[in-house]
N, C-alpha and C. Protein backbone atom coordinates (compact mmCIF):
# COMPACT_ATOMS: atom_id res chain seq x y z
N UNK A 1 0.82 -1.20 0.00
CA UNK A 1 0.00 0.00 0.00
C UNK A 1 0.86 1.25 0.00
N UNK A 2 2.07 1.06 0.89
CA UNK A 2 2.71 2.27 0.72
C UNK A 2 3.46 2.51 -0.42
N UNK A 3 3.86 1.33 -0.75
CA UNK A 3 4.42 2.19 -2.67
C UNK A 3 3.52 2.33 -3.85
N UNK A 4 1.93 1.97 -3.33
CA UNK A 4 1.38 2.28 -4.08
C UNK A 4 1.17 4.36 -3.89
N UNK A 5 1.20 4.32 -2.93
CA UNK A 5 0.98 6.38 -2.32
C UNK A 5 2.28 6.47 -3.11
N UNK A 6 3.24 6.22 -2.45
CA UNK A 6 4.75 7.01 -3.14
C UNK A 6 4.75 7.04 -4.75
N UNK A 7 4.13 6.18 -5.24
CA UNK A 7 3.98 6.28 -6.68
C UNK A 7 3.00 7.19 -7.22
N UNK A 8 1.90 7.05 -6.56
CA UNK A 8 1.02 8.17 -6.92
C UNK A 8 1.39 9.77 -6.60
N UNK A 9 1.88 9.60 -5.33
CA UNK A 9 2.81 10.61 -4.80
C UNK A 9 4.28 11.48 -6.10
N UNK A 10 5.03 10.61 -6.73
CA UNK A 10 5.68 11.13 -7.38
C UNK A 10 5.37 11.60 -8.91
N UNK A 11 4.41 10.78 -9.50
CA UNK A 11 3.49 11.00 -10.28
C UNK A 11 2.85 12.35 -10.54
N UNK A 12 2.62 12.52 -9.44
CA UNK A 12 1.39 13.81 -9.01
C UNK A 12 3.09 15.10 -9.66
N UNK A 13 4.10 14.67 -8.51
CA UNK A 13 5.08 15.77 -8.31
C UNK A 13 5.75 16.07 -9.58
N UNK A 14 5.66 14.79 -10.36
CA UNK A 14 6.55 14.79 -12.02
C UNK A 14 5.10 15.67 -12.63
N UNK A 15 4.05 15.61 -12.47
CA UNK A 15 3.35 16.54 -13.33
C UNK A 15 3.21 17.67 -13.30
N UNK A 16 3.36 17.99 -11.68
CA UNK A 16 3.53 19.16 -11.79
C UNK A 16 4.67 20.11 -12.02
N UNK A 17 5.46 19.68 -12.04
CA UNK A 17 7.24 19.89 -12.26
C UNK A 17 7.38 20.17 -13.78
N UNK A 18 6.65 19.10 -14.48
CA UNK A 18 5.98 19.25 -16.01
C UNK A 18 5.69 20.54 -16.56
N UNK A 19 4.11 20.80 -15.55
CA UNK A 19 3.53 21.47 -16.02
C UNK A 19 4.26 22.96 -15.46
N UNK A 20 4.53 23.45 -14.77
CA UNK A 20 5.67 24.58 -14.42
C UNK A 20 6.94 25.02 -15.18
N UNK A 21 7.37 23.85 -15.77
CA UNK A 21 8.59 23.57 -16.80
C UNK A 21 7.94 24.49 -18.28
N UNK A 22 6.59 23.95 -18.58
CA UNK A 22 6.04 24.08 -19.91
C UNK A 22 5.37 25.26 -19.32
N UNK A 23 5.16 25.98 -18.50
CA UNK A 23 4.69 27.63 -18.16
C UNK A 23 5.82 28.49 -18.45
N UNK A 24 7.10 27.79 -17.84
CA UNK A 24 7.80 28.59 -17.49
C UNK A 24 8.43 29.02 -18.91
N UNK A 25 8.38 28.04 -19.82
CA UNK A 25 8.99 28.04 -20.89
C UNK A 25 8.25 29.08 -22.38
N UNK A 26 6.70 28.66 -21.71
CA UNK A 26 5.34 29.32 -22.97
C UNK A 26 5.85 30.92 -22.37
N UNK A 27 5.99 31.38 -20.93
CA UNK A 27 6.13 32.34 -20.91
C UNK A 27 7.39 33.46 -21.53
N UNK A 28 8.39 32.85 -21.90
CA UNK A 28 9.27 33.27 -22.36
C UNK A 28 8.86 33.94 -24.05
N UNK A 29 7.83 32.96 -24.77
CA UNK A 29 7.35 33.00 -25.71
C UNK A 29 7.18 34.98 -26.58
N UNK A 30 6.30 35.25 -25.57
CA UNK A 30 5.88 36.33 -25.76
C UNK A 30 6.95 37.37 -26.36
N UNK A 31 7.96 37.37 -25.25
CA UNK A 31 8.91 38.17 -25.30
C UNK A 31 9.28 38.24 -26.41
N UNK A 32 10.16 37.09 -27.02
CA UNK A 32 10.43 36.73 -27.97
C UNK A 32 9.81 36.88 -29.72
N UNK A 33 8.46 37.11 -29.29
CA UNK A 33 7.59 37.33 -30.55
C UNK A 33 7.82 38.84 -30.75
N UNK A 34 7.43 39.33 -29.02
CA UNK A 34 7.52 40.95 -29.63
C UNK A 34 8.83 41.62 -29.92
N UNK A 35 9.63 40.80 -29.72
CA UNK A 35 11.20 41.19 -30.10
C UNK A 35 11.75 40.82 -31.83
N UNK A 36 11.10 39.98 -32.31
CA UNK A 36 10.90 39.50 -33.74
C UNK A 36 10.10 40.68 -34.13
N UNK A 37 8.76 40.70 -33.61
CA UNK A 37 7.69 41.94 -34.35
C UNK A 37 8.10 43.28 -34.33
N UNK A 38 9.12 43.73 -33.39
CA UNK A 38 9.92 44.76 -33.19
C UNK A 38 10.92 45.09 -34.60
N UNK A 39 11.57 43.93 -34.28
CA UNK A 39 12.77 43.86 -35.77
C UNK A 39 12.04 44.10 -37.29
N UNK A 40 11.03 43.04 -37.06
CA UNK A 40 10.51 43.44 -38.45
C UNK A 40 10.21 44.56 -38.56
N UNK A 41 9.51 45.59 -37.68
CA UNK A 41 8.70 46.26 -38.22
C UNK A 41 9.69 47.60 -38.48
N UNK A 42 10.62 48.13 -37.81
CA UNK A 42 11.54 48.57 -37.63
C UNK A 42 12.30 48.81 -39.14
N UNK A 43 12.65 47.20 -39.52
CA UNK A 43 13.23 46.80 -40.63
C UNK A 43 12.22 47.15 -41.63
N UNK A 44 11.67 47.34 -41.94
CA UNK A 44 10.27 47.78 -42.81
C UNK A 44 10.73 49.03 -43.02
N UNK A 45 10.66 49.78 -41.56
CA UNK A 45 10.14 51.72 -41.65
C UNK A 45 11.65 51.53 -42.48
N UNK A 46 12.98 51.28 -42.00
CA UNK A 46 13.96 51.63 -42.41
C UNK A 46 14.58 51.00 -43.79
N UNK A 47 13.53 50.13 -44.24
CA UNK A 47 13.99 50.11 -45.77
C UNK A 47 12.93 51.14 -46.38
N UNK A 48 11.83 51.46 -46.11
CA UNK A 48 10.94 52.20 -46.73
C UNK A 48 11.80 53.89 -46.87
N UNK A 49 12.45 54.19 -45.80
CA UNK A 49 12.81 55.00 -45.92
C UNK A 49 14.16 55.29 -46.93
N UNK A 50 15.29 54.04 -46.98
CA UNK A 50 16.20 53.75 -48.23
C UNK A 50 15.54 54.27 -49.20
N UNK A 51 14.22 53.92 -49.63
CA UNK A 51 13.54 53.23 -51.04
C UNK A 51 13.02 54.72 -50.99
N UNK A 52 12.80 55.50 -50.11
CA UNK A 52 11.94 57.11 -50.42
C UNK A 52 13.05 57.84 -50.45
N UNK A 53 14.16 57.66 -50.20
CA UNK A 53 15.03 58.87 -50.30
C UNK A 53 15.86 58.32 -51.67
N UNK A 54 15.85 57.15 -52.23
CA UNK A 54 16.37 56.50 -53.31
C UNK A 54 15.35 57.13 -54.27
N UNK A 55 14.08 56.89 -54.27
CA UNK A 55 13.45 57.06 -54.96
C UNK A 55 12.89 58.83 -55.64
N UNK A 56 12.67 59.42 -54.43
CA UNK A 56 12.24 60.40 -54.26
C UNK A 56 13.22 61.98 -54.23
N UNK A 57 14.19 61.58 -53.31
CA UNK A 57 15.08 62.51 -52.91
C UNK A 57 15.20 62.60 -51.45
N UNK A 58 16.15 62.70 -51.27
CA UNK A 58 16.64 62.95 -49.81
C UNK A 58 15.54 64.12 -48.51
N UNK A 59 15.43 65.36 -49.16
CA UNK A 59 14.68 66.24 -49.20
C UNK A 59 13.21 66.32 -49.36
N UNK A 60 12.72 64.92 -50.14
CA UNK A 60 11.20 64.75 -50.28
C UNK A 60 10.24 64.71 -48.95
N UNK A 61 8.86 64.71 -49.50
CA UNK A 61 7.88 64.81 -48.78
C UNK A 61 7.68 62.80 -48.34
N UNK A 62 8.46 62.02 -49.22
CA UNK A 62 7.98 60.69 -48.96
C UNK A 62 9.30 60.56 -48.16
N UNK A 63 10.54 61.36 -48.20
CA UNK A 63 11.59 60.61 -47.04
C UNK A 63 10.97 61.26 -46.23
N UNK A 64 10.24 62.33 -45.50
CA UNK A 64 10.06 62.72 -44.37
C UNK A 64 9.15 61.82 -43.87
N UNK A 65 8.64 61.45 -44.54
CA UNK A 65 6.73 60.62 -43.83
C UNK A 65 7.55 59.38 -43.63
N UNK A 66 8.78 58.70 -44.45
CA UNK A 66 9.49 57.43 -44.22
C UNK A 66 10.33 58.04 -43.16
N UNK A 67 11.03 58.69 -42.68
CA UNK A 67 11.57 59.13 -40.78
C UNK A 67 10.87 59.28 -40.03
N UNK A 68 9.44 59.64 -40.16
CA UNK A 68 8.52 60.07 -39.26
C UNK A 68 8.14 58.76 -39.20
N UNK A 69 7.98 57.28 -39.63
CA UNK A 69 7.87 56.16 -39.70
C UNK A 69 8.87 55.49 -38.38
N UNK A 70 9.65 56.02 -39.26
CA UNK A 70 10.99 54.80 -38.50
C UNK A 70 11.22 55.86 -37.07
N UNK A 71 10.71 56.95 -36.87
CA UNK A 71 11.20 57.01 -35.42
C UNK A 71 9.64 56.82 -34.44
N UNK A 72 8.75 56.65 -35.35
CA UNK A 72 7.67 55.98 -34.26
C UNK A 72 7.58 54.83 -34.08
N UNK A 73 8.43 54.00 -35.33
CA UNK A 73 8.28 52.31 -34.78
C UNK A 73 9.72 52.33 -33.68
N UNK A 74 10.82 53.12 -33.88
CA UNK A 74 11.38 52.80 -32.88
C UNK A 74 10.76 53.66 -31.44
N UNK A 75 9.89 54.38 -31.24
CA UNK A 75 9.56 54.82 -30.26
C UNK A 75 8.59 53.44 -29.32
N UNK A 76 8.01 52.61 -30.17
CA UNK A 76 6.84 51.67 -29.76
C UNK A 76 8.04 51.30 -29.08
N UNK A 77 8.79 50.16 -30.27
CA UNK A 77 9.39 49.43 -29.42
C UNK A 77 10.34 49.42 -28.37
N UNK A 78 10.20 50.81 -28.08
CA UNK A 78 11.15 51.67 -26.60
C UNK A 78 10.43 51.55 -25.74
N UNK A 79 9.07 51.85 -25.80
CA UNK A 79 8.24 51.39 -25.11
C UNK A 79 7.36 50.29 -24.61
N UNK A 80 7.73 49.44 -25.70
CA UNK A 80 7.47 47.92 -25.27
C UNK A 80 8.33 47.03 -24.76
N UNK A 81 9.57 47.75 -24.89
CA UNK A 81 10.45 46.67 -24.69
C UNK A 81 12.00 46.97 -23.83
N UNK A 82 11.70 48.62 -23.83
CA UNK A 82 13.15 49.33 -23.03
C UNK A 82 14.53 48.79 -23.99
N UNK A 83 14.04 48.57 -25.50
CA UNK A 83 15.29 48.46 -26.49
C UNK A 83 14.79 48.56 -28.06
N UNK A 84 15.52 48.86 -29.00
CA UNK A 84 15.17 48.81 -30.10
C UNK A 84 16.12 48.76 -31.01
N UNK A 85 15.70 48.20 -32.35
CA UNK A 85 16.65 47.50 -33.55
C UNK A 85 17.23 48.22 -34.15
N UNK A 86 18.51 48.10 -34.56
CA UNK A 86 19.20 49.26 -35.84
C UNK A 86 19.47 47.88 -36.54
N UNK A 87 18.68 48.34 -37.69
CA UNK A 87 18.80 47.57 -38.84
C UNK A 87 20.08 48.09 -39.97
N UNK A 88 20.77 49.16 -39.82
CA UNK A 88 21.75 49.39 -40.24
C UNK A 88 23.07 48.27 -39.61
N UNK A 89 23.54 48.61 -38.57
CA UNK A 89 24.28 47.63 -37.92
C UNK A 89 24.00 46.76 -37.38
N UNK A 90 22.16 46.37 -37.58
CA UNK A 90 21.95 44.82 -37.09
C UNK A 90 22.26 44.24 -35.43
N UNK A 91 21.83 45.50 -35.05
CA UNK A 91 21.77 44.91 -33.21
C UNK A 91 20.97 45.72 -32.50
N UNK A 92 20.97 45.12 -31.51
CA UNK A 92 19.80 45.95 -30.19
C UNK A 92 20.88 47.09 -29.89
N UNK A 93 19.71 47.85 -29.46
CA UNK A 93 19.88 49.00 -28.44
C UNK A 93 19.52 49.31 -27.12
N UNK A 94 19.84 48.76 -26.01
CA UNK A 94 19.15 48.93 -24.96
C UNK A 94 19.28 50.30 -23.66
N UNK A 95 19.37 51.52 -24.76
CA UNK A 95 19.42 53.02 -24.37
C UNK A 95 18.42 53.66 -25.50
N UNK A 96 17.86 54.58 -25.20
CA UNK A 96 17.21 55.44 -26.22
C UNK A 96 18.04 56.51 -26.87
N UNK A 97 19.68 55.72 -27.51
CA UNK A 97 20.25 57.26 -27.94
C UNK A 97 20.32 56.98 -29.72
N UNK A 98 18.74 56.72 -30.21
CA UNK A 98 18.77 56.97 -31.90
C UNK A 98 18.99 58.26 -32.08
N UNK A 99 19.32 58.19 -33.62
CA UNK A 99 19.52 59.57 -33.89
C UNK A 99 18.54 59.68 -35.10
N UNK A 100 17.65 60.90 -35.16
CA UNK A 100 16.25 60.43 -36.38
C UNK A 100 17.31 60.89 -37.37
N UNK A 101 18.36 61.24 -37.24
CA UNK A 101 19.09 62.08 -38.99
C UNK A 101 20.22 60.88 -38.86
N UNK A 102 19.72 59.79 -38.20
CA UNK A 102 21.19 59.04 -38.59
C UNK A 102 21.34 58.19 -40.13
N UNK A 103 20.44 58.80 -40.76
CA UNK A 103 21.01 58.15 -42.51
C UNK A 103 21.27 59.28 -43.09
N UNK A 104 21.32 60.41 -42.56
CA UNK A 104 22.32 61.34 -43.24
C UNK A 104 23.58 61.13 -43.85
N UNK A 105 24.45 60.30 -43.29
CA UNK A 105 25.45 60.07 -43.53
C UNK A 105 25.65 59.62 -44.60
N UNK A 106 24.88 58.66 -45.06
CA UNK A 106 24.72 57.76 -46.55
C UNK A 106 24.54 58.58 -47.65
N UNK A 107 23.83 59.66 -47.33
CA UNK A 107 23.44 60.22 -48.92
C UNK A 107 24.13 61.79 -48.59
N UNK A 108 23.86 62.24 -49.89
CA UNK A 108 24.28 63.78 -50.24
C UNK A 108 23.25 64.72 -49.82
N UNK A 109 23.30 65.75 -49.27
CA UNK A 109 22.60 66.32 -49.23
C UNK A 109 21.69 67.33 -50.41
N UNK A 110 21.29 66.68 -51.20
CA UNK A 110 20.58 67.03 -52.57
C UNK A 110 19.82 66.43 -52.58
N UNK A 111 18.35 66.94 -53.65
CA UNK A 111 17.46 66.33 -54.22
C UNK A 111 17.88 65.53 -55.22
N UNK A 112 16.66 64.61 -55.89
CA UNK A 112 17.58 63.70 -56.73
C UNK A 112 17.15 64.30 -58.24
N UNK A 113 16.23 65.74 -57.76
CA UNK A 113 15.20 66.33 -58.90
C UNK A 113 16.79 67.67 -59.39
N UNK A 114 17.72 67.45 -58.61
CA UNK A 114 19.41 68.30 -58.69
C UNK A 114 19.92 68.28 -59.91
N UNK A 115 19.92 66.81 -60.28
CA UNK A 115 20.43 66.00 -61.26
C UNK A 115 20.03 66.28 -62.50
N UNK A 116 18.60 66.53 -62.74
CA UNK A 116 17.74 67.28 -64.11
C UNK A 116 18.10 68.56 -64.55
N UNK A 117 18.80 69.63 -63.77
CA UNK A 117 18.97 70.83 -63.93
C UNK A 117 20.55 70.91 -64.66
């Protein structure tokens, strides 16, 4: 009778050990998604913005609305997460010191409408 309890007894303790294991683990989950959904979205504003100042001009009305992009998706994820992605150098940031003119550096300061004249 008594190793029938100790069996039921450890039984009980392996499931729950189980089931704490597989909480502890689903909970990590989350994080992880919004840290992916972070990158992407991030990675989005900041190719959109390549592709408007490529496209448009540096100076355009579509690179401004593409910075005004990329510094509100990095503002979310400052606020969701106390870090955010530079998809230029491909790593976290876990300070808020972006810079919204940091693709200045890449281009000239000209329109690309310069070039026609």
């Amino acid at each position: 009778m008594g190793d029938r309890w100790l069996k039921l007894f450890l039984g009980k303790w392996a499931l729950a050990a189980l089931a704490v294991a597989a909480f502890t683990v689903m909970a990590g989950v989350p994080k992880l998604h919004a840290d992916d959904d972070c990158q992407r979205r991030i990675a989005h504003a900041d190719h959109r913005l390549h592709e408007a100042i490529e496209h448009h001009g540096y100076q355009s009305r579509e690179a401004a609305e593409a910075r005004h992009e990329l510094h509100e998706e990095r503002e979310h994820c400052w606020k969701a997460n106390n870090r955010w992605w530079d998809e230029d150098r491909r790593r976290w940031h876990d300070q808020r010191d972006w810079d919204d003119r940091d693709h200045d550096q890449n281009y000239r300061p000209y329109d690309r409408d310069d070039d026609r004249r």
